[in-house]
Protein backbone atom coordinates (compact mmCIF):
# COMPACT_ATOMS: atom_id res chain seq x y z
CA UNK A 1 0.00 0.00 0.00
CA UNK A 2 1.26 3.46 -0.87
CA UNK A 3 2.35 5.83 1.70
CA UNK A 4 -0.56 8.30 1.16
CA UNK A 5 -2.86 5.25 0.90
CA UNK A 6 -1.95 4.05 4.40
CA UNK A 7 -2.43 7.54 5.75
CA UNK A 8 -5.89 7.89 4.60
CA UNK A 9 -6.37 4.91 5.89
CA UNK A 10 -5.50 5.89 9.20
CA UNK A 11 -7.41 9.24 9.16
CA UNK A 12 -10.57 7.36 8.40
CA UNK A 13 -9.94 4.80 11.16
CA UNK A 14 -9.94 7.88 13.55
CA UNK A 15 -12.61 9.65 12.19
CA UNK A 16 -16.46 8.00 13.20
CA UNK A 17 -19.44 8.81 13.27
CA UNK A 18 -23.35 7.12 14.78
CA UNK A 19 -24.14 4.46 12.28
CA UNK A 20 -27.18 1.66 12.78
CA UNK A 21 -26.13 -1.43 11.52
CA UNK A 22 -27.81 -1.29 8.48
CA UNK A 23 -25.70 1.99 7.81
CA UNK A 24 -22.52 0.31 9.22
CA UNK A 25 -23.26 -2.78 6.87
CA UNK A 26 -23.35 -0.40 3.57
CA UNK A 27 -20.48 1.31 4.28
CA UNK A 28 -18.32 -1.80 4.66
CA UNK A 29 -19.48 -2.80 1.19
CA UNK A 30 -18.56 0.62 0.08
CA UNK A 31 -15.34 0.37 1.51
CA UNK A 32 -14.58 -2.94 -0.34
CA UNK A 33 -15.78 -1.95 -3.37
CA UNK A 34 -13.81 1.13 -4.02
CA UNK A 35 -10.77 -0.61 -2.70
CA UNK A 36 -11.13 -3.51 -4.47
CA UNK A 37 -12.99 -3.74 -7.99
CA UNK A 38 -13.33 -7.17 -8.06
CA UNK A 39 -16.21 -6.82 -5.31
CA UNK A 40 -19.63 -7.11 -6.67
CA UNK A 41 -23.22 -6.78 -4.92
CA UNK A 42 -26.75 -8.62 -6.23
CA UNK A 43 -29.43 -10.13 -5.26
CA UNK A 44 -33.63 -9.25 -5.06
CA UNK A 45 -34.21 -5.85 -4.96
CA UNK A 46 -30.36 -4.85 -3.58
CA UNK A 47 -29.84 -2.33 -7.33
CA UNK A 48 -32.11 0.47 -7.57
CA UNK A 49 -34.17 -0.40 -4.70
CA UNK A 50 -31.61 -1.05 -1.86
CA UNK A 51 -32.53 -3.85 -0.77
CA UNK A 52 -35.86 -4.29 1.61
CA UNK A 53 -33.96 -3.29 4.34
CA UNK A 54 -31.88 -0.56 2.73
CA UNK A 55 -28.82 -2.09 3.18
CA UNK A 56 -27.02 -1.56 -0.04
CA UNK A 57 -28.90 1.83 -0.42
CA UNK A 58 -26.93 4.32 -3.17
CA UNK A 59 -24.50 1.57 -3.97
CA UNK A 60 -25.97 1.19 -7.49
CA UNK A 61 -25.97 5.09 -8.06
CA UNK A 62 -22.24 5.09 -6.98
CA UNK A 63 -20.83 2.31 -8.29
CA UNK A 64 -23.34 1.28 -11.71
CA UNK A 65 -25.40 -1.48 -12.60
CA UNK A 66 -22.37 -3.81 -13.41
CA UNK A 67 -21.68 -4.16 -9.60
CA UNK A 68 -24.38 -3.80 -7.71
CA UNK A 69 -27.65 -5.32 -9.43
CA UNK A 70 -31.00 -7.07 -8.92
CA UNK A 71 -30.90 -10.97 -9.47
CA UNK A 72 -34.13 -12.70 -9.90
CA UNK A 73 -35.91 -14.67 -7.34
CA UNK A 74 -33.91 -17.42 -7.84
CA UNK A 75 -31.54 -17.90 -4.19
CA UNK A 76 -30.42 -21.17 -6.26
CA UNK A 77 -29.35 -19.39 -9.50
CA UNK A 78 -27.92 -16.30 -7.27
CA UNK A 79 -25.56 -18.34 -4.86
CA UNK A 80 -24.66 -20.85 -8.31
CA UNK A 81 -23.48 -17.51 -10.11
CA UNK A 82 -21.54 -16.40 -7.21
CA UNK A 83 -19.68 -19.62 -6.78
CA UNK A 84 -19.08 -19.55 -10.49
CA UNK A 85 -17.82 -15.46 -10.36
CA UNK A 86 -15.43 -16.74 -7.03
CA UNK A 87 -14.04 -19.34 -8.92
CA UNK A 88 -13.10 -16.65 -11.45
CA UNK A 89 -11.89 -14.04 -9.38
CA UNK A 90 -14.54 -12.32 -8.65
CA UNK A 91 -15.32 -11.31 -4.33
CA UNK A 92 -19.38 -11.49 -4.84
CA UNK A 93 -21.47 -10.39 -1.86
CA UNK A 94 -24.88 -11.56 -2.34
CA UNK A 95 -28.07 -11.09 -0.26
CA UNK A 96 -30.99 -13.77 0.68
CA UNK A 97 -33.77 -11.65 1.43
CA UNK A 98 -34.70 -13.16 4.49
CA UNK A 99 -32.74 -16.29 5.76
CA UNK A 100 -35.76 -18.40 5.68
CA UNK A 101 -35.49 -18.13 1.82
CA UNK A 102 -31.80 -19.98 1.87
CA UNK A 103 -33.23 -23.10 1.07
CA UNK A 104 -33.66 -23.29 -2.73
CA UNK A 105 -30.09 -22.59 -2.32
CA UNK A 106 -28.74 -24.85 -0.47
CA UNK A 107 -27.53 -27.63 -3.09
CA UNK A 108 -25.21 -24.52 -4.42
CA UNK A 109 -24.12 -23.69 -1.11
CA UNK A 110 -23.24 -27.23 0.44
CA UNK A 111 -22.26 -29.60 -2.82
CA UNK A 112 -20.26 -26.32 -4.26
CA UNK A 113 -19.60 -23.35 -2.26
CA UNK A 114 -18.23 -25.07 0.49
CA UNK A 115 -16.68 -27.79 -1.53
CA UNK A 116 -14.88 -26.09 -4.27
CA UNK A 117 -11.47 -24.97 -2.58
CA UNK A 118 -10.95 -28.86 -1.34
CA UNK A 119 -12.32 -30.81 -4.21
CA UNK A 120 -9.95 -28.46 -6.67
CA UNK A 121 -6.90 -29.20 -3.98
CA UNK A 122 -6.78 -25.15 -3.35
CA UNK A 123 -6.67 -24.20 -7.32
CA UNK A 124 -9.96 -22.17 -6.83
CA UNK A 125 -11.82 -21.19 -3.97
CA UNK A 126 -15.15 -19.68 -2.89
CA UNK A 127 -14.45 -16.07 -1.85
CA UNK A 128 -18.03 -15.11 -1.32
CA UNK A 129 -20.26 -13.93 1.34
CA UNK A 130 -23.60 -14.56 1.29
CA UNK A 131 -25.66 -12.26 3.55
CA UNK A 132 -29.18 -12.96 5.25
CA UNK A 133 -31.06 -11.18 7.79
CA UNK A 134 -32.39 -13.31 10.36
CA UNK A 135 -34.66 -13.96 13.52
CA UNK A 136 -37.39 -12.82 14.86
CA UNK A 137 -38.66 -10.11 16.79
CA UNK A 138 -40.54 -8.09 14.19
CA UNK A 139 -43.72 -10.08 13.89
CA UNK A 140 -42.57 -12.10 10.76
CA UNK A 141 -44.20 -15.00 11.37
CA UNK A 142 -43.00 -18.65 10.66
CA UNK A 143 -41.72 -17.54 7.16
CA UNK A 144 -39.82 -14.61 7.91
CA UNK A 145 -38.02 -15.43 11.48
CA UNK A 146 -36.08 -18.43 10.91
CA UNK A 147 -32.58 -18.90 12.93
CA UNK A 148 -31.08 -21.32 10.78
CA UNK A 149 -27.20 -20.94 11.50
CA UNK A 150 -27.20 -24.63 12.82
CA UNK A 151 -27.54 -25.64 9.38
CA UNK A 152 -24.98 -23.99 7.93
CA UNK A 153 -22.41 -25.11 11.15
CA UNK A 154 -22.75 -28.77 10.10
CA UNK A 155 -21.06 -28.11 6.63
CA UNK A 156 -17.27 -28.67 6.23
CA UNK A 157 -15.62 -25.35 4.44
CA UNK A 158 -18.30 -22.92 5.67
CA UNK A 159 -17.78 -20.15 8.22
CA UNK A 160 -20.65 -18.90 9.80
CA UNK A 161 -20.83 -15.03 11.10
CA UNK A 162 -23.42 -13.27 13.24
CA UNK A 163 -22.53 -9.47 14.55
CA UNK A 164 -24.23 -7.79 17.31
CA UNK A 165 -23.63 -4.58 17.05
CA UNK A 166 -22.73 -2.12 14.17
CA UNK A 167 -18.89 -1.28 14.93
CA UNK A 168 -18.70 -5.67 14.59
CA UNK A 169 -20.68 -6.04 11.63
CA UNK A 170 -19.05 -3.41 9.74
CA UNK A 171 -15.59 -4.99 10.87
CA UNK A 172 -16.77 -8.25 10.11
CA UNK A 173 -17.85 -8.38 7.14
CA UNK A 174 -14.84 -6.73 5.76
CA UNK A 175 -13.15 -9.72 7.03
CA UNK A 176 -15.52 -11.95 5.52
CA UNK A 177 -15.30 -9.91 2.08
CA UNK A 178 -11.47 -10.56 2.15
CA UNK A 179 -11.38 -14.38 3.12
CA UNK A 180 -11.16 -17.18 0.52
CA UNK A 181 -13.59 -19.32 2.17
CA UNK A 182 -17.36 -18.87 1.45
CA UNK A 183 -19.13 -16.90 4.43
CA UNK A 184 -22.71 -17.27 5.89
CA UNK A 185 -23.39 -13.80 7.27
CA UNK A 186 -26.46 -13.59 9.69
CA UNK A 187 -27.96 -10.43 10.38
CA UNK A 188 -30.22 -10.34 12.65
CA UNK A 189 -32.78 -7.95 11.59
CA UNK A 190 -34.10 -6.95 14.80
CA UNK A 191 -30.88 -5.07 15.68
CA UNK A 192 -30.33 -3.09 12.85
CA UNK A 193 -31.71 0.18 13.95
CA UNK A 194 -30.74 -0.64 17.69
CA UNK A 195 -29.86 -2.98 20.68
CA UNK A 196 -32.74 -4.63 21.98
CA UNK A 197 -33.04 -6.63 25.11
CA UNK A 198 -36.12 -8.43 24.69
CA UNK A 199 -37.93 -5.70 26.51
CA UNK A 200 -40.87 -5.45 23.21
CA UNK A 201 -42.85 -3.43 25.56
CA UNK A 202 -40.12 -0.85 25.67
CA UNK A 203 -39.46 1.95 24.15
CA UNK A 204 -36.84 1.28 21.13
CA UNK A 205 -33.28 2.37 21.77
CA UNK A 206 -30.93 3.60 19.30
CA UNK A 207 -27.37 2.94 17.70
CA UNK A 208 -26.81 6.95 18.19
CA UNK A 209 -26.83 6.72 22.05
CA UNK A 210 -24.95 3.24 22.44
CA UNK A 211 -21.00 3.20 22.23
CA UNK A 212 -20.83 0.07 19.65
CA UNK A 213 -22.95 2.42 17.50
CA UNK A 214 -19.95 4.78 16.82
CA UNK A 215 -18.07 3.11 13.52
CA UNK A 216 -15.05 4.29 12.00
CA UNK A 217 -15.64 5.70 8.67
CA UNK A 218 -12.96 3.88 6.75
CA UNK A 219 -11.43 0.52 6.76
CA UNK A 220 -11.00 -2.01 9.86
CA UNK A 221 -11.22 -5.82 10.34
CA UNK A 222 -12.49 -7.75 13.50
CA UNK A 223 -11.26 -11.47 13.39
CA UNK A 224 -13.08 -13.54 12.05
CA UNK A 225 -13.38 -15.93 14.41
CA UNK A 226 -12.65 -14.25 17.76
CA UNK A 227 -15.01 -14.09 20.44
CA UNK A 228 -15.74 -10.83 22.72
CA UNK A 229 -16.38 -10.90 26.31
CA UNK A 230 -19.23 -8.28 26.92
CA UNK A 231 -19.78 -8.28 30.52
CA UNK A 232 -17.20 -9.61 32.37
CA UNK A 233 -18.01 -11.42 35.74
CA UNK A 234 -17.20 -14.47 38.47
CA UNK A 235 -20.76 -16.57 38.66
CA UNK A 236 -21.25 -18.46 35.55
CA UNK A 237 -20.55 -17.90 31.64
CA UNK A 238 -23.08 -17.04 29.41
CA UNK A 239 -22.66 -18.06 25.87
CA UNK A 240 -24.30 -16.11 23.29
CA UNK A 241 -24.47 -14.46 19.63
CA UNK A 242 -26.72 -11.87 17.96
CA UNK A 243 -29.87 -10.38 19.68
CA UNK A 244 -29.04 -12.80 21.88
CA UNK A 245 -26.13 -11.04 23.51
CA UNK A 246 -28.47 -7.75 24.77
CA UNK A 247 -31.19 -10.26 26.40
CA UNK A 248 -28.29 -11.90 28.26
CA UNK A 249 -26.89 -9.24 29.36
CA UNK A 250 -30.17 -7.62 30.41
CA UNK A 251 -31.14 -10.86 32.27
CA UNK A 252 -27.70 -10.54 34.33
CA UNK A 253 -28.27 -7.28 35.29
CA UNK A 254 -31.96 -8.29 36.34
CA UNK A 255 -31.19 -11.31 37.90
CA UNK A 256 -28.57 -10.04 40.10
CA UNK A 257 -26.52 -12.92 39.16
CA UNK A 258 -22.48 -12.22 38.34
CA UNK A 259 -22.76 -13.45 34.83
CA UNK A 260 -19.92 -13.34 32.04
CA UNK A 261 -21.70 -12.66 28.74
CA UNK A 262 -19.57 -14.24 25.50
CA UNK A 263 -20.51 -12.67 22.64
CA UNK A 264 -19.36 -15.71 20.13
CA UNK A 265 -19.71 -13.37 17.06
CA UNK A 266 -18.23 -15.76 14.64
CA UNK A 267 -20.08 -19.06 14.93
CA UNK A 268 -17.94 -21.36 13.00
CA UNK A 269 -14.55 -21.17 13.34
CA UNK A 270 -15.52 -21.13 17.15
CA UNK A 271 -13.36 -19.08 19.56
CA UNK A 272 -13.13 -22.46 22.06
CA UNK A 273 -9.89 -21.11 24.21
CA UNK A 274 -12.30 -17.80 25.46
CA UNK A 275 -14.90 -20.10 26.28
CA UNK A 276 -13.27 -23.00 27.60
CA UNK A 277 -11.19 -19.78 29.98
CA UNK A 278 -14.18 -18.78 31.26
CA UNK A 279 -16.19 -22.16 32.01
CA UNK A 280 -13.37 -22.99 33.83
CA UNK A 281 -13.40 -19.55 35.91
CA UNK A 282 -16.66 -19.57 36.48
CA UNK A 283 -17.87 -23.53 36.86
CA UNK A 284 -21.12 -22.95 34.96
CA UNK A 285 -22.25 -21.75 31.87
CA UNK A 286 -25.54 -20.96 30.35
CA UNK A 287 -26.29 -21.11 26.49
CA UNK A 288 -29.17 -18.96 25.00
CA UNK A 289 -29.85 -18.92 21.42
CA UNK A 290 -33.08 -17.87 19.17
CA UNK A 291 -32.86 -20.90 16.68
CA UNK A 292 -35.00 -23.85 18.04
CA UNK A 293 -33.54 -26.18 21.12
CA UNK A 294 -33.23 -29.57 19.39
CA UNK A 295 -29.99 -30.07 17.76
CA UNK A 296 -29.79 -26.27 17.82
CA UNK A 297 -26.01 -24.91 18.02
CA UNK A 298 -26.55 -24.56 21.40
CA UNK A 299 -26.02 -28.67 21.67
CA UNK A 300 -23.00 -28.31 20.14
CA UNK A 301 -21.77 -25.70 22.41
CA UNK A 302 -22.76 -27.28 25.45
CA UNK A 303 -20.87 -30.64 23.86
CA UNK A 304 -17.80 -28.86 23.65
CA UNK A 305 -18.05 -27.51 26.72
CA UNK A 306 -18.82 -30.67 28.81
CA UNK A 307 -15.74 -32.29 26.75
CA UNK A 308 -13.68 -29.25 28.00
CA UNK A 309 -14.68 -28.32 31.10
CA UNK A 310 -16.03 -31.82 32.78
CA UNK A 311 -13.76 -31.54 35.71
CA UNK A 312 -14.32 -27.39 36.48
CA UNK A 313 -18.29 -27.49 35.95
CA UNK A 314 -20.40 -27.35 39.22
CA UNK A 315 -23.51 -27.63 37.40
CA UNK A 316 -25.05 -28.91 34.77
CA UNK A 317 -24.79 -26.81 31.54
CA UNK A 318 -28.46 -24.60 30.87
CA UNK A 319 -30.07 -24.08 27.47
CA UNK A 320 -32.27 -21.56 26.32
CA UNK A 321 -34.09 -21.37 22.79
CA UNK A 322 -36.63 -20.93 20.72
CA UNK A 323 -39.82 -23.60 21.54
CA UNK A 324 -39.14 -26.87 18.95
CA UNK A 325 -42.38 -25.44 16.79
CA UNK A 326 -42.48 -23.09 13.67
CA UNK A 327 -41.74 -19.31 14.61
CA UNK A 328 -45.45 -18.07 15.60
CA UNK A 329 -47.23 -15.08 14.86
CA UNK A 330 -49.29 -13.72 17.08
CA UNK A 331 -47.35 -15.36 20.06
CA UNK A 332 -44.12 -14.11 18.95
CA UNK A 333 -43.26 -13.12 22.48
CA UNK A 334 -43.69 -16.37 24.28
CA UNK A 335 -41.36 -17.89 21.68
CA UNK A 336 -38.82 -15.22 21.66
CA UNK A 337 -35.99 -16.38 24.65
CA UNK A 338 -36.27 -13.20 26.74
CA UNK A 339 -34.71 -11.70 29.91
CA UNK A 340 -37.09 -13.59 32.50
CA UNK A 341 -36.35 -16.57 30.68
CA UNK A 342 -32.90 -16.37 30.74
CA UNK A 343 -32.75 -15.39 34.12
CA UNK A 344 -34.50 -18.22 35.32
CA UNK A 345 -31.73 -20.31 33.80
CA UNK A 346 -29.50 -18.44 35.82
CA UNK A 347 -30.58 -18.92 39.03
CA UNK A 348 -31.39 -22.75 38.44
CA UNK A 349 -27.24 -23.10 37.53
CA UNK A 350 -26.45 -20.88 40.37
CA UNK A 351 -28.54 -23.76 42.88
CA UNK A 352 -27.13 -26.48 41.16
């Protein structure tokens, strides 16, 4: 990189400004794309109309209709032409509407995505990312709610990303833009215009008044599969990722109870050393996740952690999720894993 390069660079890492995550999410496309021209945006609706969430908003205007364009509804013809562009050269970033639309796709992204760099011995590889906003919390109903990163965890040569806040998913999925491997990134939709705790009775906060809602403007990785500890504390670990991560936290501070909350942010890689550090402080651990119970990642998790941790754990190992039943409508709330909830399953490992 040339000298005046790098000191741009460093100007716009110390210049920020408020950003939701939608807006933190655009600009990290932005960012790729004008450093890197190989970087191309589609999918439904992501061109002229931005995307139904806004997130690629102006980046047809800015960068024309050869890089970021509409795709028809076809998530099995957009993922196939993304693996084909990777294997090419190309760094595609492509958007499923909604997560629960993935599945058309899935042949594409399991018998080639994930395959290509090992069946070709490392002569091409998958550098994609394919983006999907997920779970619930807006009344979307059994179609629009899904938590399906379990799926996507079972698959050799996938990594598997969910932010929770707008200074990670902006450094994340710069990361993800620049790795060779094919990237699931989950979004979960009901934090992109601010941290919620599960509170739905609450007024909504915003990015503007939360610190993780201050992004750099320019460039800036966060590993890709490094996990953050959020709260610390001395009682028992809490393992979480996405929307997640708020309710936990908001159940420790309501519960009373000394929790450390783990924000896993990358899902697969797994960041098992922070975890296994903190079991083994703390001699419980609690694992909440949206995404059903049953074989939810949250079984893996609490797998690893009995494997890891047998001898330090005091109690066994709690699980909250989702109910095993399709993502209701009008009882969205007694589905959703919320603070009471979650603070329940705190005080049962804390009497164990």
């Amino acid at each position: 990189m040339a000298r005046d390069d790098q000191a741009k660079e460093t100007a716009n890492m110390s210049q920020t400004m408020p950003m939701t995550m939608i807006q933190a999410l655009r600009s990290a496309m932005d960012v790729m794309m004008e450093r890197d021209g190989n970087v191309v945006v589609y999918g439904q609706d992501v061109g002229y109309f931005g995307g139904v969430f806004r997130v690629t908003d102006g980046l047809q205007a800015k960068y024309g209709k050869s890089r970021v364009f509409d795709a028809p509804i076809s998530e099995g013809g957009i993922v196939g032409t993304a693996v084909g562009m990777a294997a090419y050269g190309l760094r595609p970033v492509v958007e499923i509407q909604f997560a629960d639309y993935f599945y058309p796709a899935t042949d594409q992204i399991v018998s080639e995505a994930a395959r290509l760099r090992y069946r070709s011995a490392g002569e091409f590889t998958s550098s994609m990312v394919i983006r999907m906003p997920c779970g619930g919390g807006i009344y979307g109903g059994q179609t629009h709610s899904q938590s399906p990163e379990a799926f996507f965890t079972h698959v050799c040569g996938l990594r598997t990303v969910m932010p929770s806040n707008p200074y990670d998913a902006k450094g994340l999925l710069i990361a993800s833009i620049e790795n060779d491997d094919p990237v699931i990134f989950l979004e979960p939709k009901r934090l992109y215009n601010g941290p919620f705790d599960g509170h739905h009775d609450r007024p909504v906060v915003p990015w503007s008044g939360h610190p993780k809602g201050e992004v750099p403007t320019g460039y800036y990785t966060v590993d890709l599969d490094k996990a953050a500890i959020v709260r610390p504390g001395n009682d028992v670990t809490v393992l979480a990722y996405g929307t997640m991560v708020w309710v936990a936290e908001a159940a420790a501070r309501e519960s009373g109870v000394d929790a450390e909350v783990i924000d896993l942010r990358s899902i697969w890689p797994l960041d098992l050393d922070t975890i296994v550090a903190s079991v083994k402080k703390t001699g419980r651990c609690v694992i909440v996740h949206e995404a059903t119970q049953t074989s939810g990642f949250g079984a893996e998790l609490a797998a690893l952690v009995q494997e890891h941790c047998f001898y330090q754990l005091e109690a066994p190992i709690g699980r909250v999720a989702g109910w095993d039943t399709p993502y209701p409508h009008a009882q969205e709330w007694a589905y959703f894993p919320g603070p009471d909830r979650v603070g329940a399953a705190l005080k049962r490992v804390m009497e164990g």
